[in-house]
Protein backbone atom coordinates (compact mmCIF):
# COMPACT_ATOMS: atom_id res chain seq x y z
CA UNK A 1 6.85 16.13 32.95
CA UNK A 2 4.24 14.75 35.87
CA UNK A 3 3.54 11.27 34.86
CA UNK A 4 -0.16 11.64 34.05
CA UNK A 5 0.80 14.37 31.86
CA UNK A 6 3.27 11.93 30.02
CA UNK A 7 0.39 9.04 29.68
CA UNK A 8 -2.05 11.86 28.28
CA UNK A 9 0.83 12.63 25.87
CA UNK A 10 1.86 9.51 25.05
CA UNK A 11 -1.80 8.29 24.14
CA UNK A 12 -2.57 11.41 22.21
CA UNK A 13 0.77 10.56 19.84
CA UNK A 14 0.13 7.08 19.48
CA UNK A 15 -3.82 7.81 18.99
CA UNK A 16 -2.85 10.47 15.69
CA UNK A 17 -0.28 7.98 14.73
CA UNK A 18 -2.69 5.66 13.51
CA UNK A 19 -0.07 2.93 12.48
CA UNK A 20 2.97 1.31 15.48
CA UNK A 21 5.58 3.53 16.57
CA UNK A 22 8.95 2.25 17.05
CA UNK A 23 10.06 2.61 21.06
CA UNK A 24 13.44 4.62 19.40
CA UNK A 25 10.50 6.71 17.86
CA UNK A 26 8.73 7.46 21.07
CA UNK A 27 11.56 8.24 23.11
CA UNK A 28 13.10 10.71 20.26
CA UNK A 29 9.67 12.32 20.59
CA UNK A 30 9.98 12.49 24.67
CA UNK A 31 13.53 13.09 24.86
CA UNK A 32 13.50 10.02 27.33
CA UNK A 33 15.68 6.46 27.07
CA UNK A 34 14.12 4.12 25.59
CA UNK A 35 14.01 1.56 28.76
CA UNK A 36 11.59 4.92 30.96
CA UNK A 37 9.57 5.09 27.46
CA UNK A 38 8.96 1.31 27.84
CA UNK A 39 8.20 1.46 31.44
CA UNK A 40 5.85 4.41 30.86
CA UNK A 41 4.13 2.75 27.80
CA UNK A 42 3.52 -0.98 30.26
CA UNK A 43 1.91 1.72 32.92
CA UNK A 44 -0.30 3.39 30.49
CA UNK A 45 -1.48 -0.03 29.04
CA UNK A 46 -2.42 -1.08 32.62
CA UNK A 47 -4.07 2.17 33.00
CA UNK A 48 -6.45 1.74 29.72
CA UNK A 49 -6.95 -1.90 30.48
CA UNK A 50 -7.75 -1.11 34.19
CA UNK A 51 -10.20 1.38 33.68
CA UNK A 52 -12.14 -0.52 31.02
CA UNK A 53 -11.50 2.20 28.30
CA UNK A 54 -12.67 1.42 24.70
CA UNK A 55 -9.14 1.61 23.20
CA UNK A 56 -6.06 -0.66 24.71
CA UNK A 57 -2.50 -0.47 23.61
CA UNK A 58 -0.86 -3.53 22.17
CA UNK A 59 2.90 -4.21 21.73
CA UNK A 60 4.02 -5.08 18.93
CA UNK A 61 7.40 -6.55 18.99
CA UNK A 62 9.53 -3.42 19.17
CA UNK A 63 6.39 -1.05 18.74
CA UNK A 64 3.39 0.36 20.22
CA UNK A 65 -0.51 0.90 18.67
CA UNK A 66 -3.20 2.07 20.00
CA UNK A 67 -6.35 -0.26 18.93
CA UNK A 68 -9.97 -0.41 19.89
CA UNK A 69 -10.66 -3.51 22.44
CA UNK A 70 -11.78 -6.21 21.26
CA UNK A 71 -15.01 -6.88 23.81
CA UNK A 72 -16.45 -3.92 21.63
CA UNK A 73 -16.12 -5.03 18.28
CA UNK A 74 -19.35 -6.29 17.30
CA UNK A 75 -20.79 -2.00 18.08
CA UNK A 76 -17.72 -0.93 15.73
CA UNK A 77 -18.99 -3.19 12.46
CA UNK A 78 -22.59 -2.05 13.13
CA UNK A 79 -21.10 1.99 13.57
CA UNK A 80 -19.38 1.70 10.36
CA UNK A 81 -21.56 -1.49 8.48
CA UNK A 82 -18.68 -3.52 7.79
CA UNK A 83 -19.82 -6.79 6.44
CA UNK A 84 -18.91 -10.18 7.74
CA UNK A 85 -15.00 -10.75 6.61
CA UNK A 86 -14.58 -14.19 4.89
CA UNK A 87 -11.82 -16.41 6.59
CA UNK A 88 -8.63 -17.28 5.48
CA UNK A 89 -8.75 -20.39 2.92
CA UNK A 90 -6.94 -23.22 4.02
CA UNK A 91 -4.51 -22.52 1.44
CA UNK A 92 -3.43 -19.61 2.63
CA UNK A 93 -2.84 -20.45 5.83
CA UNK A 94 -1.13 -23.00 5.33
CA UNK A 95 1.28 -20.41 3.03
CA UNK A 96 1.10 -18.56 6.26
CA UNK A 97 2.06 -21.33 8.33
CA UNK A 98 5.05 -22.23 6.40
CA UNK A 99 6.28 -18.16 6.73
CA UNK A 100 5.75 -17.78 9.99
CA UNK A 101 7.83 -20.70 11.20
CA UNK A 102 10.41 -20.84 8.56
CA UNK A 103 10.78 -17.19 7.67
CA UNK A 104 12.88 -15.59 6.01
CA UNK A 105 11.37 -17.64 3.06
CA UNK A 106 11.15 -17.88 -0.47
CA UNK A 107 8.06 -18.75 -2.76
CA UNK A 108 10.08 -22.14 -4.25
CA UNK A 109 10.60 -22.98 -0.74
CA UNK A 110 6.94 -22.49 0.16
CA UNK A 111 6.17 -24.08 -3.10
CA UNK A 112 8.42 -26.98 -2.19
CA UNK A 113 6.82 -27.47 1.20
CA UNK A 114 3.08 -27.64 -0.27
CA UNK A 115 3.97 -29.01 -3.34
CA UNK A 116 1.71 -27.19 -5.09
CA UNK A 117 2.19 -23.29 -6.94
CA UNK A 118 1.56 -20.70 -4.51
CA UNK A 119 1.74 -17.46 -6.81
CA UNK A 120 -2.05 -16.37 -5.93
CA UNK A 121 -2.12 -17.12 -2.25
CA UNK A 122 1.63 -15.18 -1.82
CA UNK A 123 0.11 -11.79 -3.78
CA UNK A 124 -2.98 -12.30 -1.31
CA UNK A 125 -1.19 -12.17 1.54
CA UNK A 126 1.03 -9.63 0.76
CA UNK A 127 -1.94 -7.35 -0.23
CA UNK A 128 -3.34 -7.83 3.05
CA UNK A 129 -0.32 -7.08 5.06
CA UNK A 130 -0.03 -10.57 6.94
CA UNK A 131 3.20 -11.11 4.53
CA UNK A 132 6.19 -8.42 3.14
CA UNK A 133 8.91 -8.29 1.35
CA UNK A 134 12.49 -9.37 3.17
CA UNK A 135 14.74 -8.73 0.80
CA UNK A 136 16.36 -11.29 -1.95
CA UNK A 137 18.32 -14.37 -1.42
CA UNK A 138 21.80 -14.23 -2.96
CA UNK A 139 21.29 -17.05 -5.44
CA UNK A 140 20.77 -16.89 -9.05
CA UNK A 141 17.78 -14.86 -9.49
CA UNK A 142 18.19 -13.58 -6.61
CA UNK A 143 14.51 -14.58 -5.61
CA UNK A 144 12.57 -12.21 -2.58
CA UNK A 145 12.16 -13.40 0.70
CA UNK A 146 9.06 -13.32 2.93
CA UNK A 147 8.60 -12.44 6.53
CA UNK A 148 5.65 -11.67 8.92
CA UNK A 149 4.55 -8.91 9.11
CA UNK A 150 3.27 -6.16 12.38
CA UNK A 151 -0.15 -6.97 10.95
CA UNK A 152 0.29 -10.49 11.38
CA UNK A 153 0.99 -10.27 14.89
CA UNK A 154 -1.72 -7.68 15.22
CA UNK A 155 -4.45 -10.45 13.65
CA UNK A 156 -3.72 -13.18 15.71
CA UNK A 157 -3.34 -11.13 18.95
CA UNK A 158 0.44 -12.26 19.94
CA UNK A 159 3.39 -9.74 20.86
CA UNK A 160 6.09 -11.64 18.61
CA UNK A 161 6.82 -14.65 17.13
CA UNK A 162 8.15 -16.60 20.21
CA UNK A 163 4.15 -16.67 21.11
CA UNK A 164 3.25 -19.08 18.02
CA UNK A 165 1.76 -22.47 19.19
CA UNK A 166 4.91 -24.73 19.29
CA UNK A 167 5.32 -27.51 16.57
CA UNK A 168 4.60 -31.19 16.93
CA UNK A 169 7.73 -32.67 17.66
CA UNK A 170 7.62 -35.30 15.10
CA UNK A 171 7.33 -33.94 11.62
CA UNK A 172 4.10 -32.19 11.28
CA UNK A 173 2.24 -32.04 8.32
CA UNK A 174 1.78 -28.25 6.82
CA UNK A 175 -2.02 -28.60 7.05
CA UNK A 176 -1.58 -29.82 10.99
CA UNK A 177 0.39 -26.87 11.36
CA UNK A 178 -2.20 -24.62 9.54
CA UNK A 179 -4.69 -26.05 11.34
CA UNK A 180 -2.99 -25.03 14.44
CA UNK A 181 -2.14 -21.37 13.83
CA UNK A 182 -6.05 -20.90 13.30
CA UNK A 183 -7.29 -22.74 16.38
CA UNK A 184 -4.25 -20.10 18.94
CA UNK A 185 -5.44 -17.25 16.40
CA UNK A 186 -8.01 -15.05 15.30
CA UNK A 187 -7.53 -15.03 11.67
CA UNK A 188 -11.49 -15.87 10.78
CA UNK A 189 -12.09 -11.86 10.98
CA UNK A 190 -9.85 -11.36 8.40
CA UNK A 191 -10.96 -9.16 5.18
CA UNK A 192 -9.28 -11.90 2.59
CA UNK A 193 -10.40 -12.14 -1.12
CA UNK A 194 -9.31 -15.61 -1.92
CA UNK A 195 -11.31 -16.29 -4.97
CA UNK A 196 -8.26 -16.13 -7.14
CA UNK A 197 -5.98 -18.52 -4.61
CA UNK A 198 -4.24 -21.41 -6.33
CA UNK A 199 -4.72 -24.95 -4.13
């Protein structure tokens, strides 16, 4: 396959996807290895970003998505009337906060770190998809864990983790690290109900 017609191919995939593909995914689909479906996937990117399309593809730690660029999206909420999304409460991201840079965590841990119960602001961001479920710690009760999730990376416009504004190094406080996920992020377009959020 001519490389053009691979880029058309690969964008029309991802585009009816809707939701990241996994790079084993892709290069099932292409019969290709997975390093030429990564090289292929970095060329198309530069492609869409270099000929000012309207849609650029983001990576994802281990996965690709297609996603409308972000210069445009003021013309997408008037196309489909989407109201002004309310931010995230500072409760929540200072939940979010805690996950991000101590995850695999559980909600007594979180709880622990805040002080304060954290069962409303947990369900929240699990609803939303910033948060999921990692599994369960092997201790009585085996209680879940929490993790970041794709979305999460997605919102706040960084390929993985690694990319998270580094920590004080003396002992921050959560709110200082809150604080400083929101400033490197873009979290204040998110769609969050947090009228039922416990401080």
């Amino acid at each position: 396959m001519k490389k053009e017609e691979l880029y058309s191919a690969l964008e029309a995939v991802l585009f009816s996807s809707g939701e990241p593909m996994s790079i084993d995914r892709i290069s099932q689909i292409f019969e290709l290895s997975p390093e030429k479906t990564e090289k292929a996937l970095i060329e198309l990117a530069e492609i869409l970003k270099n000929n000012n399309r309207g849609i650029e593809l983001l990576r994802l730690e281990n996965a690709w998505q297609l996603a409308t660029a972000k210069k445009h999206s003021a013309y997408i909420k008037k196309a489909f009337d989407i109201r002004r999304k309310t931010p995230l409460s500072p409760a929540a991201l200072e939940v979010l906060a805690v996950i991000a840079y101590n995850q695999p965590v559980t909600k007594s841990f979180i709880e622990q770190v805040r002080g304060v119960d954290c069962s409303g602001v947990v369900s929240t961001l699990v609803e939303k998809e910033l948060i999921e479920e990692r599994g369960r710690l092997e201790l009585p009760g085996r209680p879940l864990l929490y993790g970041t999730t794709k979305n999460f990376l997605r919102c706040f416009s960084i390929t993985d983790l690694s990319e998270l504004p580094p920590l004080p190094k003396s002992q921050p406080e959560v709110s200082d690290v809150a604080e400083q996920l929101e400033m490197d992020g873009s979290v204040t377009g998110l769609d969050v109900d947090t009228t039922d959020e416990k401080e």
